[in-house]
Protein backbone atom coordinates (compact mmCIF):
# COMPACT_ATOMS: atom_id res chain seq x y z
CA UNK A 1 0.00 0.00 0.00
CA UNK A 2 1.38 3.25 -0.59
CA UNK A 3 -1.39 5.49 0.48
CA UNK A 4 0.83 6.85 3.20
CA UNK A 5 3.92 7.17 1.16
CA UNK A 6 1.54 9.34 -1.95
CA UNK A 7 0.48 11.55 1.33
CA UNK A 8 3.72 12.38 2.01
CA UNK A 9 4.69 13.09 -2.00
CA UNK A 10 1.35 15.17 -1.99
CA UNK A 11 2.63 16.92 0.92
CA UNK A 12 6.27 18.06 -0.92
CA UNK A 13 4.87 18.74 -4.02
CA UNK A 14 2.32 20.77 -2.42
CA UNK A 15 5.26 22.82 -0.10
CA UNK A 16 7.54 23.24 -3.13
CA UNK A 17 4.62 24.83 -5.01
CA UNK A 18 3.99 27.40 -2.50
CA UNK A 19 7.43 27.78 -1.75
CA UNK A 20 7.99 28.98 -5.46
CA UNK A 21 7.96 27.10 -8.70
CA UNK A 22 9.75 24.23 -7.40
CA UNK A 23 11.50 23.52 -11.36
CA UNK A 24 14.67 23.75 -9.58
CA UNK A 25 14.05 21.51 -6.85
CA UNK A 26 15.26 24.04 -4.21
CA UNK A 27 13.38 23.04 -1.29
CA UNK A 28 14.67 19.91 0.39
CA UNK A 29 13.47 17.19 1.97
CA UNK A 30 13.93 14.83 3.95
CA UNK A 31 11.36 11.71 3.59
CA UNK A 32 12.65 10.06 6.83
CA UNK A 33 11.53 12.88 8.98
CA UNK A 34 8.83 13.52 7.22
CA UNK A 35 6.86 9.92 8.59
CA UNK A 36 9.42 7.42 9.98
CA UNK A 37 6.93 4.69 9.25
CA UNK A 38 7.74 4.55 5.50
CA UNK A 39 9.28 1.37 4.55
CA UNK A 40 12.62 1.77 2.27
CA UNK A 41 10.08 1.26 -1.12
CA UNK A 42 7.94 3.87 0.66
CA UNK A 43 10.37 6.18 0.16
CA UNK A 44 12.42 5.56 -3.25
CA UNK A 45 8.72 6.01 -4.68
CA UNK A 46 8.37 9.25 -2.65
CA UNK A 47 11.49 10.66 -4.29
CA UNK A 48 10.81 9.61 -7.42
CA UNK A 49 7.61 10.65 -7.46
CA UNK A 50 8.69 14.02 -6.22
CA UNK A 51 11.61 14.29 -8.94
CA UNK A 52 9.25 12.97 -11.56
CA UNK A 53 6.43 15.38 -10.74
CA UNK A 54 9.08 18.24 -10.79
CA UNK A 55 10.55 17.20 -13.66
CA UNK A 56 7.86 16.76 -15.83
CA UNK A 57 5.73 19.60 -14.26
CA UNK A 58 5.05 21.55 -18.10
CA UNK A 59 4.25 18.34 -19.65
CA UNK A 60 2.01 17.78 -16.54
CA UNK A 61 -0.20 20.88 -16.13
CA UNK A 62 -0.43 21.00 -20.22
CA UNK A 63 -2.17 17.51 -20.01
CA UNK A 64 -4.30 18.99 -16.67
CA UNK A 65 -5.61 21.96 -18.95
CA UNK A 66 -6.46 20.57 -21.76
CA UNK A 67 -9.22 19.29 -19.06
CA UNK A 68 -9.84 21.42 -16.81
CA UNK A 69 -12.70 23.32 -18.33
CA UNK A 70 -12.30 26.97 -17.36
CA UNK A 71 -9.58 26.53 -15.33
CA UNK A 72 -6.19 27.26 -15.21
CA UNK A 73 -3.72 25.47 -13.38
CA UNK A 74 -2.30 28.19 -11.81
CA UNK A 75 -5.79 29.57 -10.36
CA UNK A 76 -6.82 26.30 -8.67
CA UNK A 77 -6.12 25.79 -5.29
CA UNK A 78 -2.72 24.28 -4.08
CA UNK A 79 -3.83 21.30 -3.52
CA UNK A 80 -6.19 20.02 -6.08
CA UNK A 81 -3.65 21.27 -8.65
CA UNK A 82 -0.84 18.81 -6.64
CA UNK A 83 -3.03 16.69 -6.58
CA UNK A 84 -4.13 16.07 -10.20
CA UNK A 85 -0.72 16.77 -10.87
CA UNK A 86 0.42 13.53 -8.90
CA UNK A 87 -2.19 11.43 -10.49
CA UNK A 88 -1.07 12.45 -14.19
CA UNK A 89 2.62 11.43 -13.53
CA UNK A 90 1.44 8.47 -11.76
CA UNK A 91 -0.78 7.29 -14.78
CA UNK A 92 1.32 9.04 -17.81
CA UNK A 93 5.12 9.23 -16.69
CA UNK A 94 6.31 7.11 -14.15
CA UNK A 95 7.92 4.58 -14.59
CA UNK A 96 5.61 2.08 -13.37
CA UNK A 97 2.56 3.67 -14.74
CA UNK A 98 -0.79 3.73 -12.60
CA UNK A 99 -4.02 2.23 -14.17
CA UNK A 100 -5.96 5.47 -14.82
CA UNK A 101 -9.03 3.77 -12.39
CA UNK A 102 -6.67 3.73 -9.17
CA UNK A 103 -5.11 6.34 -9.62
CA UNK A 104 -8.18 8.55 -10.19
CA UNK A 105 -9.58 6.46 -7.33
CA UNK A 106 -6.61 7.57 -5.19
CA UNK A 107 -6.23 10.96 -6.24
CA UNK A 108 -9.92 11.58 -5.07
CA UNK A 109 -9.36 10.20 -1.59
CA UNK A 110 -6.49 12.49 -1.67
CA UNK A 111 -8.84 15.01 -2.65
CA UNK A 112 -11.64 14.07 0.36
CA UNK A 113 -8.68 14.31 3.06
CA UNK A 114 -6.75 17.28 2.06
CA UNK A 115 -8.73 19.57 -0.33
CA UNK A 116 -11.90 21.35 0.16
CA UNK A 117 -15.90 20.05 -0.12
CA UNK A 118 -15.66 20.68 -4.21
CA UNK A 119 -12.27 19.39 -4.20
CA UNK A 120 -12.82 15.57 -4.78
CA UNK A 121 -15.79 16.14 -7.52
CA UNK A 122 -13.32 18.31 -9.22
CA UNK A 123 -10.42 16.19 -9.29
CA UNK A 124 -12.51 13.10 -10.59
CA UNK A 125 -13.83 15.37 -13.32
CA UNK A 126 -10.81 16.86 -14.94
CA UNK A 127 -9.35 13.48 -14.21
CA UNK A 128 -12.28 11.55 -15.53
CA UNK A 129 -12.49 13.68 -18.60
CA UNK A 130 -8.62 12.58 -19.38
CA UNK A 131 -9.03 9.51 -18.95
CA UNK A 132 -12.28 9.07 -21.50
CA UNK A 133 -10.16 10.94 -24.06
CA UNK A 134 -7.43 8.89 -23.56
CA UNK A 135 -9.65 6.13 -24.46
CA UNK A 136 -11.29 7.64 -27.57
CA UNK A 137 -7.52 8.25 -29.10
């Protein structure tokens, strides 16, 4: 399960975007501090997830808009935009890609427990409408 360990990426990404634009990886971390119960795995996906994310942002938050009818990425909130962003690497560019169905799933729970009372229909929306396209391709 890495429900913990995506908390804690959530919770980086989510820092080094308020913290500035995060393209140069600035901010540090420290994943072991962060929760000490992360196994090893735990965290090698948490910094890889966190590099990937960062590294990838543009090609990230182009896929998000293309979605995200009448929003722009940089006007939603924090964390919905951290959050969708997580679940597009995770299904698109990691290397051990995420069925689109879990990781929406995930990204809305995400959504339920961090963002606000629109947060998780959002999320499943611009996440839902990417994934239907995806299939129509």
């Amino acid at each position: 399960m890495r429900i913990k360990a995506r908390e804690v990426a959530l919770k980086i990404l989510f820092g080094q975007d308020v913290a500035g634009d995060g393209t140069d990886n600035d901010i540090t971390y420290d994943v072991a501090v962060e929760d000490e119960k992360l196994t090893a795995a735990d965290i090698r996906y948490v910094n890889d997830t966190v590099d990937g994310v960062t590294q990838k942002k543009r090609d990230i938050d182009e896929k998000i808009a293309m979605f995200a009818k009448d929003w722009r990425v940089e006007r939603m909130t924090g964390i919905d935009r951290n959050i969708l962003r997580l679940a597009v690497y995770e299904m698109l560019f990691a290397a051990k890609k995420m069925k689109p169905a879990i990781a929406i799933n995930e990204a809305v729970e995400l959504a339920k427990s961090y963002g606000t009372d629109d947060s998780p229909r959002f999320v499943n929306g611009v996440l839902g409408a990417m994934m239907r396209a995806d299939k129509t391709d």
